[in-house]
N, C-alpha and C. Protein backbone atom coordinates (compact mmCIF):
# COMPACT_ATOMS: atom_id res chain seq x y z
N UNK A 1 -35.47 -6.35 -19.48
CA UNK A 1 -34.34 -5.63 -18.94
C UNK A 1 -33.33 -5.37 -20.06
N UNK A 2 -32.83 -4.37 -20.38
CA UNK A 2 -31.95 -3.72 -21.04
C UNK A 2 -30.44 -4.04 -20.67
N UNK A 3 -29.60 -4.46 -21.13
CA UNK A 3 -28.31 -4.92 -21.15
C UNK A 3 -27.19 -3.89 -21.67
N UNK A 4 -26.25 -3.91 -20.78
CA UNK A 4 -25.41 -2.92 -20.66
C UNK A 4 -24.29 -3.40 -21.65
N UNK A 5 -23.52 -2.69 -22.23
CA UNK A 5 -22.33 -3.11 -22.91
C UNK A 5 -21.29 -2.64 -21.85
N UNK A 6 -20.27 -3.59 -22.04
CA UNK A 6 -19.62 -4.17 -21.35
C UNK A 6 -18.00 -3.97 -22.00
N UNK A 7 -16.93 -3.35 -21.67
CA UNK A 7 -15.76 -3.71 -22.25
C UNK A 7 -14.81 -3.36 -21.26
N UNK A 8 -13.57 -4.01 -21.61
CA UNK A 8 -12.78 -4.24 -20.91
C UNK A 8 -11.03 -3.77 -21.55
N UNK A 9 -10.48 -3.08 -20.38
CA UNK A 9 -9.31 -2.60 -20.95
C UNK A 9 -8.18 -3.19 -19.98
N UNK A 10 -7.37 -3.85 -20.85
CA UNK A 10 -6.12 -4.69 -20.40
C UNK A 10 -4.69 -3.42 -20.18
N UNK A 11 -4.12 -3.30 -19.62
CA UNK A 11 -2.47 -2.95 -19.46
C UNK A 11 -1.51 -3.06 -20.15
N UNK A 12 -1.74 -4.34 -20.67
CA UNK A 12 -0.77 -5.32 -20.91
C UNK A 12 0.14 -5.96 -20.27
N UNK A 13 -0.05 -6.21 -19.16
CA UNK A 13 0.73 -7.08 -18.00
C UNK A 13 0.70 -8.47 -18.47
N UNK A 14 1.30 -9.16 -18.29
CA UNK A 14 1.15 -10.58 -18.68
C UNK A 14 1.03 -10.98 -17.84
N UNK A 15 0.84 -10.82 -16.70
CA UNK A 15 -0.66 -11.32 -15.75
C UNK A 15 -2.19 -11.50 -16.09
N UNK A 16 -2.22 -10.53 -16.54
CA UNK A 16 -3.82 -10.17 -16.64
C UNK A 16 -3.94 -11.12 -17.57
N UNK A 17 -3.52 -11.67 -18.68
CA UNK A 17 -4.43 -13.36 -19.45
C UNK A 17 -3.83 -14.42 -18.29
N UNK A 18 -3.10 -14.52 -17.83
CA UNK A 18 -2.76 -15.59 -16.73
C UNK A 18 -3.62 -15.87 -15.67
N UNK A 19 -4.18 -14.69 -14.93
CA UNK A 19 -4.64 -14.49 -14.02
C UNK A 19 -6.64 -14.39 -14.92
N UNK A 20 -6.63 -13.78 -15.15
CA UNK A 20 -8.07 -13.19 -16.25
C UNK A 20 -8.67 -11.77 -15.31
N UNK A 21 -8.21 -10.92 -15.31
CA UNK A 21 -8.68 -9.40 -15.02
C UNK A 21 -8.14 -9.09 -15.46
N UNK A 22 -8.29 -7.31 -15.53
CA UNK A 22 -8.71 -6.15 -16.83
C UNK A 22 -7.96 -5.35 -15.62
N UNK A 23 -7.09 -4.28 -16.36
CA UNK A 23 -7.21 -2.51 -15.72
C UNK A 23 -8.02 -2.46 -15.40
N UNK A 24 -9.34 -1.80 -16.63
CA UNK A 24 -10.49 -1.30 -15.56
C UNK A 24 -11.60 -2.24 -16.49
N UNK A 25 -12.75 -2.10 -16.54
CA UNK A 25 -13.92 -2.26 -16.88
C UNK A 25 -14.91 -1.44 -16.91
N UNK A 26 -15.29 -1.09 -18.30
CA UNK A 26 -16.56 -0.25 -18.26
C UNK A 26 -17.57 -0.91 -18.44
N UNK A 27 -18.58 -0.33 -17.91
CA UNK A 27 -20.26 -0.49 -18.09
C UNK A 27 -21.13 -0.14 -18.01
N UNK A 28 -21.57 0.17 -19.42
CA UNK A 28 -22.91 1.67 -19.31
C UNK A 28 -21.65 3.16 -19.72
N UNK A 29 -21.88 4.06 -18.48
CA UNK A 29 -20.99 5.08 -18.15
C UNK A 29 -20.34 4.82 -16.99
N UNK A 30 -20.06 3.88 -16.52
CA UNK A 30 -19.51 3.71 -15.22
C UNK A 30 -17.71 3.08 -15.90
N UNK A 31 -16.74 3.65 -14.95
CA UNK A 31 -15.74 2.55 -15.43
C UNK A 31 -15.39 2.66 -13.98
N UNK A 32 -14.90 1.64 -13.44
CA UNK A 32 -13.61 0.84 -12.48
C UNK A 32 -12.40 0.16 -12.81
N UNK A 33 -11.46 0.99 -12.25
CA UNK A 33 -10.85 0.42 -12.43
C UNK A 33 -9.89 -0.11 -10.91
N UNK A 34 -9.25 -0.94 -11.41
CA UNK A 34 -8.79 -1.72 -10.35
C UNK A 34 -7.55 -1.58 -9.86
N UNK A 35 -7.31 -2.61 -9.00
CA UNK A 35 -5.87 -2.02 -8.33
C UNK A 35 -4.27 -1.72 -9.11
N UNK A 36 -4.10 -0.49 -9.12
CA UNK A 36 -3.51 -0.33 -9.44
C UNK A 36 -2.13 0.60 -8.82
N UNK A 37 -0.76 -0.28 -9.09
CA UNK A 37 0.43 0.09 -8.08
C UNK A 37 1.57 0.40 -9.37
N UNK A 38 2.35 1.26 -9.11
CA UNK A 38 3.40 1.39 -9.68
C UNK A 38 4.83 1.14 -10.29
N UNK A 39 4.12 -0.64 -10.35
CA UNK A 39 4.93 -1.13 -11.38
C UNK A 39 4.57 -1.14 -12.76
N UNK A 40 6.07 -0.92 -13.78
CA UNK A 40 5.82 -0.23 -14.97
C UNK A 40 5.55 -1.89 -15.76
N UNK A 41 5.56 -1.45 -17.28
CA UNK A 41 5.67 -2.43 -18.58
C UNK A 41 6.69 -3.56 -18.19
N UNK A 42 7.78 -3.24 -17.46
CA UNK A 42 8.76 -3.95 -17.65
C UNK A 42 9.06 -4.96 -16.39
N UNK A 43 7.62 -4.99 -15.79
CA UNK A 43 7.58 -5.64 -14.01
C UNK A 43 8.52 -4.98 -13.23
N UNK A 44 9.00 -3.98 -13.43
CA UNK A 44 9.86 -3.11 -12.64
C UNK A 44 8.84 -2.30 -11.32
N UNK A 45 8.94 -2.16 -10.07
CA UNK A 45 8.44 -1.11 -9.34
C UNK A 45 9.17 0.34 -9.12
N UNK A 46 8.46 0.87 -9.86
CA UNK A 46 8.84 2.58 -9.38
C UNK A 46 8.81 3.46 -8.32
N UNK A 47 9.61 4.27 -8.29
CA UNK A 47 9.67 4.87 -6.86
C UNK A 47 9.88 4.28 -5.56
N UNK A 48 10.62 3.17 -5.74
CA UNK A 48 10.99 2.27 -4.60
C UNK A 48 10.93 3.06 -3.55
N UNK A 49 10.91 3.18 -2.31
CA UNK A 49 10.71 3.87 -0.85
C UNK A 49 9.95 5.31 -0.62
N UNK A 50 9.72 5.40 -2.11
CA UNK A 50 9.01 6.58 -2.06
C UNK A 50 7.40 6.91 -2.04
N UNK A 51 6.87 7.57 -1.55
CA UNK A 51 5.02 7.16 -1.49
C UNK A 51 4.64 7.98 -2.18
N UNK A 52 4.95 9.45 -2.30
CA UNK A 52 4.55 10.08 -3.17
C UNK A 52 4.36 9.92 -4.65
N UNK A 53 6.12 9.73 -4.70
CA UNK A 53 6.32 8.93 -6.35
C UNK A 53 5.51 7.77 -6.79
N UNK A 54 5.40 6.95 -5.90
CA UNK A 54 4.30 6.05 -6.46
C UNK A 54 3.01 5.84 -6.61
N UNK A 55 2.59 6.84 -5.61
CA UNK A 55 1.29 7.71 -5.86
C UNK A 55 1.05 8.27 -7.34
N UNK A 56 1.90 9.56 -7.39
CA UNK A 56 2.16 9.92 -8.84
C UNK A 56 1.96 8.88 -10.08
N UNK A 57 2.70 7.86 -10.03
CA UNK A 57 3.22 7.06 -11.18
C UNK A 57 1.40 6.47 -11.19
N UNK A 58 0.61 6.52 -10.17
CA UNK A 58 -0.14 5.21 -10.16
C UNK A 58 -1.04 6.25 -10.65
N UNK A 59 -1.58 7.50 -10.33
CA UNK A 59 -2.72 8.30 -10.80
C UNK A 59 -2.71 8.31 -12.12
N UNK A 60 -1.31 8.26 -12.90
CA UNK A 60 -1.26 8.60 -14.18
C UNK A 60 -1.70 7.64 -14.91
N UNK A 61 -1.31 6.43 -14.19
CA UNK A 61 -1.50 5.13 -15.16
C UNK A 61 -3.18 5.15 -14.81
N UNK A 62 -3.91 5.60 -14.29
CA UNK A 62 -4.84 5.24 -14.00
C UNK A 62 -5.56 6.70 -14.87
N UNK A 63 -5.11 7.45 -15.20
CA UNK A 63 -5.59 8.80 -15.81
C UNK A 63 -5.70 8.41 -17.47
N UNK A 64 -4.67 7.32 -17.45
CA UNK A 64 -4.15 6.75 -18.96
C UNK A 64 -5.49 5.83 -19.35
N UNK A 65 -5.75 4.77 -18.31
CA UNK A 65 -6.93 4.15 -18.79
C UNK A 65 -8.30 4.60 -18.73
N UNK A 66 -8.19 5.58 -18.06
CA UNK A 66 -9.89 5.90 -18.43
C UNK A 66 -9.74 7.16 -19.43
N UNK A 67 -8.50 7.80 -20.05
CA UNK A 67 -8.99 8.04 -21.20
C UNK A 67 -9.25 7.18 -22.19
N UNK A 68 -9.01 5.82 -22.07
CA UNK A 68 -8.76 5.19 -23.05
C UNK A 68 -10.33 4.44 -23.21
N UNK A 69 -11.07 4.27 -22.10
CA UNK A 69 -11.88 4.67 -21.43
C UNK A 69 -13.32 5.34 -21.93
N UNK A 70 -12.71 6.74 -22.62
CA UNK A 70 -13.50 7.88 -22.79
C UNK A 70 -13.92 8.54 -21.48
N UNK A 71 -13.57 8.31 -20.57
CA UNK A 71 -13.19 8.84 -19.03
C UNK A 71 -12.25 10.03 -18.86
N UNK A 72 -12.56 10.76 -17.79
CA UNK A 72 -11.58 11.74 -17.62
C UNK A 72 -11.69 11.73 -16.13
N UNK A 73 -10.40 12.02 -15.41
CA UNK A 73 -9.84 12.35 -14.23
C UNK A 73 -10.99 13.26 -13.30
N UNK A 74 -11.61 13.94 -13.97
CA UNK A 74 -13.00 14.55 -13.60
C UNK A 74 -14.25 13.88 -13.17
N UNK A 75 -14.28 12.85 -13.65
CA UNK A 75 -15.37 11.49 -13.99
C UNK A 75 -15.47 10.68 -12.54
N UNK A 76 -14.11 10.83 -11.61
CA UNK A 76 -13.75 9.76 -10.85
C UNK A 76 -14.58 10.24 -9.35
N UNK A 77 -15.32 9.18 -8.75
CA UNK A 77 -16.30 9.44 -7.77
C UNK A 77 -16.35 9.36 -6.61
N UNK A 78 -14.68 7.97 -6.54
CA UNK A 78 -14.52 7.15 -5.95
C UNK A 78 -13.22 6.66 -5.29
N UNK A 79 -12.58 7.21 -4.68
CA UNK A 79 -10.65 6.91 -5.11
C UNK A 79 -10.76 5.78 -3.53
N UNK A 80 -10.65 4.56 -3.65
CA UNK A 80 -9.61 3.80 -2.30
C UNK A 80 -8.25 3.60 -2.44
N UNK A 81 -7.35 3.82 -1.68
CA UNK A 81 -6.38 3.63 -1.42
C UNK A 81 -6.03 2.22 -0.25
N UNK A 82 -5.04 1.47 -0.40
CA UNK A 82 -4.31 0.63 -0.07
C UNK A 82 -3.14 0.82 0.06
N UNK A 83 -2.51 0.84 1.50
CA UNK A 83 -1.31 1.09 1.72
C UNK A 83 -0.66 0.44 3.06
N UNK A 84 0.66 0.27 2.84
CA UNK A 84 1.72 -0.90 3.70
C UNK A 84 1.50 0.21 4.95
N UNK A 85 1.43 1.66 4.68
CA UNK A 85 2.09 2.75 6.32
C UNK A 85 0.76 3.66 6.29
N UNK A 86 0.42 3.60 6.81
CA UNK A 86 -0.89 5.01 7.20
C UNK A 86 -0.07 6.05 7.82
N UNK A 87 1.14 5.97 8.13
CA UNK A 87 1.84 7.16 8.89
C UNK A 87 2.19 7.90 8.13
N UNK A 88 2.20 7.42 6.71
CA UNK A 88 3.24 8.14 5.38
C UNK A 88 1.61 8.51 4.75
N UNK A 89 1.07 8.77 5.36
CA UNK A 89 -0.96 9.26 4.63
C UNK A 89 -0.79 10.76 4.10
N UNK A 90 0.70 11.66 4.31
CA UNK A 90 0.43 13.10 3.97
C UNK A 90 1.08 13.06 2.39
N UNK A 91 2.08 11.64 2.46
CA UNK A 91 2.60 11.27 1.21
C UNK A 91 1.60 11.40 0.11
N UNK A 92 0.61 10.12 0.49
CA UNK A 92 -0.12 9.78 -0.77
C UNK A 92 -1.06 10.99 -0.75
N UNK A 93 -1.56 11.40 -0.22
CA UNK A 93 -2.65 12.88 -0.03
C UNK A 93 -2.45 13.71 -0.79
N UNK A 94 -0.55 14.19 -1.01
CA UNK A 94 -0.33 15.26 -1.35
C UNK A 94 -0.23 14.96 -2.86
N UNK A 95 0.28 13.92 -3.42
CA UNK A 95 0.17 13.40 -4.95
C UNK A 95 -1.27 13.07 -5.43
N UNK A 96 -2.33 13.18 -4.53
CA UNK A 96 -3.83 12.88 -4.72
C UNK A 96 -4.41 14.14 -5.02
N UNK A 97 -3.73 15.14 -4.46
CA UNK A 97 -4.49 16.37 -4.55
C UNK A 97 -4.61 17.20 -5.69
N UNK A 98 -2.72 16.82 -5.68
CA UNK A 98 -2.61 16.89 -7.83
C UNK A 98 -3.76 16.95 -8.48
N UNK A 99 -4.13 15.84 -8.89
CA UNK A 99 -5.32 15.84 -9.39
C UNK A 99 -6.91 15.88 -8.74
N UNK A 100 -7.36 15.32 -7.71
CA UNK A 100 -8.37 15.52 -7.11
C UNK A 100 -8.63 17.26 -5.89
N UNK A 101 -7.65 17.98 -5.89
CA UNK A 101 -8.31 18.62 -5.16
C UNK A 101 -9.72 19.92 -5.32
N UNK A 102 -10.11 19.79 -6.50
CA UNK A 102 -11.02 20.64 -7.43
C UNK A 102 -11.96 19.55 -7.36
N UNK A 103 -11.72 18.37 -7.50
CA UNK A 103 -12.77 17.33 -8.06
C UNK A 103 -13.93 16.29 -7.18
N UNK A 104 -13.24 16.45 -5.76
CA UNK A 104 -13.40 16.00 -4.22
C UNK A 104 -13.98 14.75 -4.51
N UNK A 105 -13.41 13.67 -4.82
CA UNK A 105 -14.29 12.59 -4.95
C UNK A 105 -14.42 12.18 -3.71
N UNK A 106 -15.35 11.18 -3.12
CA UNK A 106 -15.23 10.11 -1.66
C UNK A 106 -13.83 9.56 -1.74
N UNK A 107 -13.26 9.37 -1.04
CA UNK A 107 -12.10 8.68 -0.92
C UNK A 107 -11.75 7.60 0.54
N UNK A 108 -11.26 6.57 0.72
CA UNK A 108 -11.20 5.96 1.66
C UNK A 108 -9.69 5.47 1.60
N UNK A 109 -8.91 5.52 2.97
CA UNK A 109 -7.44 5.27 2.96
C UNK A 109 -7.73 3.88 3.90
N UNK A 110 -6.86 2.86 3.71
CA UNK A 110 -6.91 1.98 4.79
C UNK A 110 -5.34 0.92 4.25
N UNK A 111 -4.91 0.59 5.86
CA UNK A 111 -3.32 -0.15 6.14
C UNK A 111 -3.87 -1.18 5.88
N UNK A 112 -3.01 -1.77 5.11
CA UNK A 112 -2.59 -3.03 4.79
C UNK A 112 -1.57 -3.69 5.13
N UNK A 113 -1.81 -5.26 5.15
CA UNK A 113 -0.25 -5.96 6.05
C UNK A 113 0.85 -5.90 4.96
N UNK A 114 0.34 -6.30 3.68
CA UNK A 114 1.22 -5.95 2.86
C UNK A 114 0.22 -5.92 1.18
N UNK A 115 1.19 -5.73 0.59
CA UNK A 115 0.85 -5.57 -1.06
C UNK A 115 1.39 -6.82 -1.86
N UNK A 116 1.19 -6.83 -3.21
CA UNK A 116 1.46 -7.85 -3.87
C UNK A 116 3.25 -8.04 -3.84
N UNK A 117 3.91 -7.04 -3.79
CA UNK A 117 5.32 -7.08 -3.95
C UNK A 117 6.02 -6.12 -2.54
N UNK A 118 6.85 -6.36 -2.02
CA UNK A 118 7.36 -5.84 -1.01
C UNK A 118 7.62 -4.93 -1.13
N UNK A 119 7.91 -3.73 -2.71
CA UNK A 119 8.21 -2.55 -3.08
C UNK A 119 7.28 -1.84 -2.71
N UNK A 120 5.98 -2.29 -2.90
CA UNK A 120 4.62 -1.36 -3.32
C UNK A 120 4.14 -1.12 -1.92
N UNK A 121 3.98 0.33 -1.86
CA UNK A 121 3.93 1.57 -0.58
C UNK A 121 2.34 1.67 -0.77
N UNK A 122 1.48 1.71 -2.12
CA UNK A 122 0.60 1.88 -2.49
C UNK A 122 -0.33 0.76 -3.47
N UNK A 123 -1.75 0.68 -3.71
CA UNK A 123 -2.40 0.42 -4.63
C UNK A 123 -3.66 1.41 -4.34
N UNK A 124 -4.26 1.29 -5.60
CA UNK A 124 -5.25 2.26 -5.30
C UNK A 124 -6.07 1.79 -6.83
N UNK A 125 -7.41 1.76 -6.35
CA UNK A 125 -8.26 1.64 -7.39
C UNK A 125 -9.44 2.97 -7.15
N UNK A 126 -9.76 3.16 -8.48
CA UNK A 126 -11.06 4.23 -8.85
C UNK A 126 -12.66 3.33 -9.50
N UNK A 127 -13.45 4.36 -8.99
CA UNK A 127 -14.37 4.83 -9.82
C UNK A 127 -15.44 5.59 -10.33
N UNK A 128 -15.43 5.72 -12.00
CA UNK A 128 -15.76 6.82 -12.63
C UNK A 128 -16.92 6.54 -12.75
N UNK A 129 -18.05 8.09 -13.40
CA UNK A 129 -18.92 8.10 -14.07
C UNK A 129 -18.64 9.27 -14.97
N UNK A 130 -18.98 8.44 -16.14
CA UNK A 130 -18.46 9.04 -17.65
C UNK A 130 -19.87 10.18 -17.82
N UNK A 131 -19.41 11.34 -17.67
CA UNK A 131 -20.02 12.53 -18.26
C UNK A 131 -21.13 12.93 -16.85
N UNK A 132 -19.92 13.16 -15.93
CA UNK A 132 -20.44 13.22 -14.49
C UNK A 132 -20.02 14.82 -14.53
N UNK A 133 -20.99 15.59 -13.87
CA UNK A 133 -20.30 16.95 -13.62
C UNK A 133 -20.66 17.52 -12.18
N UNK A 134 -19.93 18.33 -11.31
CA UNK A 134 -19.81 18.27 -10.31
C UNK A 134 -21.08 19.51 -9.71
N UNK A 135 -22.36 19.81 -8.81
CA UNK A 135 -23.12 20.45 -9.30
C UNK A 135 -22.78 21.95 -7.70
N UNK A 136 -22.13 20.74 -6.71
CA UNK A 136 -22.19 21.64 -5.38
C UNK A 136 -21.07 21.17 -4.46
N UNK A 137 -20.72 21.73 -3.64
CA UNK A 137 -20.02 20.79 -2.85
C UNK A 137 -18.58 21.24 -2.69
């Protein structure tokens, strides 16, 4: 059996050596990445009450690591969402479409009782396949 290389891309949260998880993880051409909510560098949460905005803030950071990656926003196959309100679902949709509405990945929305911090409206993790192109659909 043939063995995949394996690497791993950190944030820089000073969680992630505390805790031991990665942004995302690639392997092979596949990357995942993980939950990710819209708090910045500075443990600050962005867009406090807002869903859209933190939608926004979170695609980007998540657009950031899979270039880093060798991934592109195109690549992504897979989008779940995690969220405190399913009522506010036209919120996150409409900052999703930004980027996914050309790209139609599967996507799955589902309520949560809560998130890691009482700010966060959202988390949302992806995943890619690196040098995926879209053929129908």
């Amino acid at each position: 059996m043939d063995l995949l290389k394996r690497q791993n891309y950190a944030s820089g949260a000073p969680f992630e050596d505390k805790a031991g998880y990665s942004r995302a993880v690639k392997v092979g051409n596949m990357v995942f990445v993980g939950g990710t909510t819209s708090t910045n560098s500075k443990g600050e949460v962005e867009g406090v009450g807002n869903a859209y905005l933190q939608t926004k803030i979170i695609f980007q950071k998540i657009e950031d690591v899979l270039k880093r990656a060798g991934a592109r926003m195109s690549d992504v196959a897979r989008v779940r969402f995690y969220v405190t309100d399913i009522g506010r679902g036209q919120e996150y949709l409409r900052a999703y479409s930004e980027w996914f509405k050309d790209i139609r990945p599967v996507i799955t929305m589902a309520e949560v009782k809560a998130l890691a911090r009482p700010d966060h409206l959202v988390e949302i993790e992806v995943d890619a396949v690196v040098g995926s192109y879209r053929t129908s659909g």
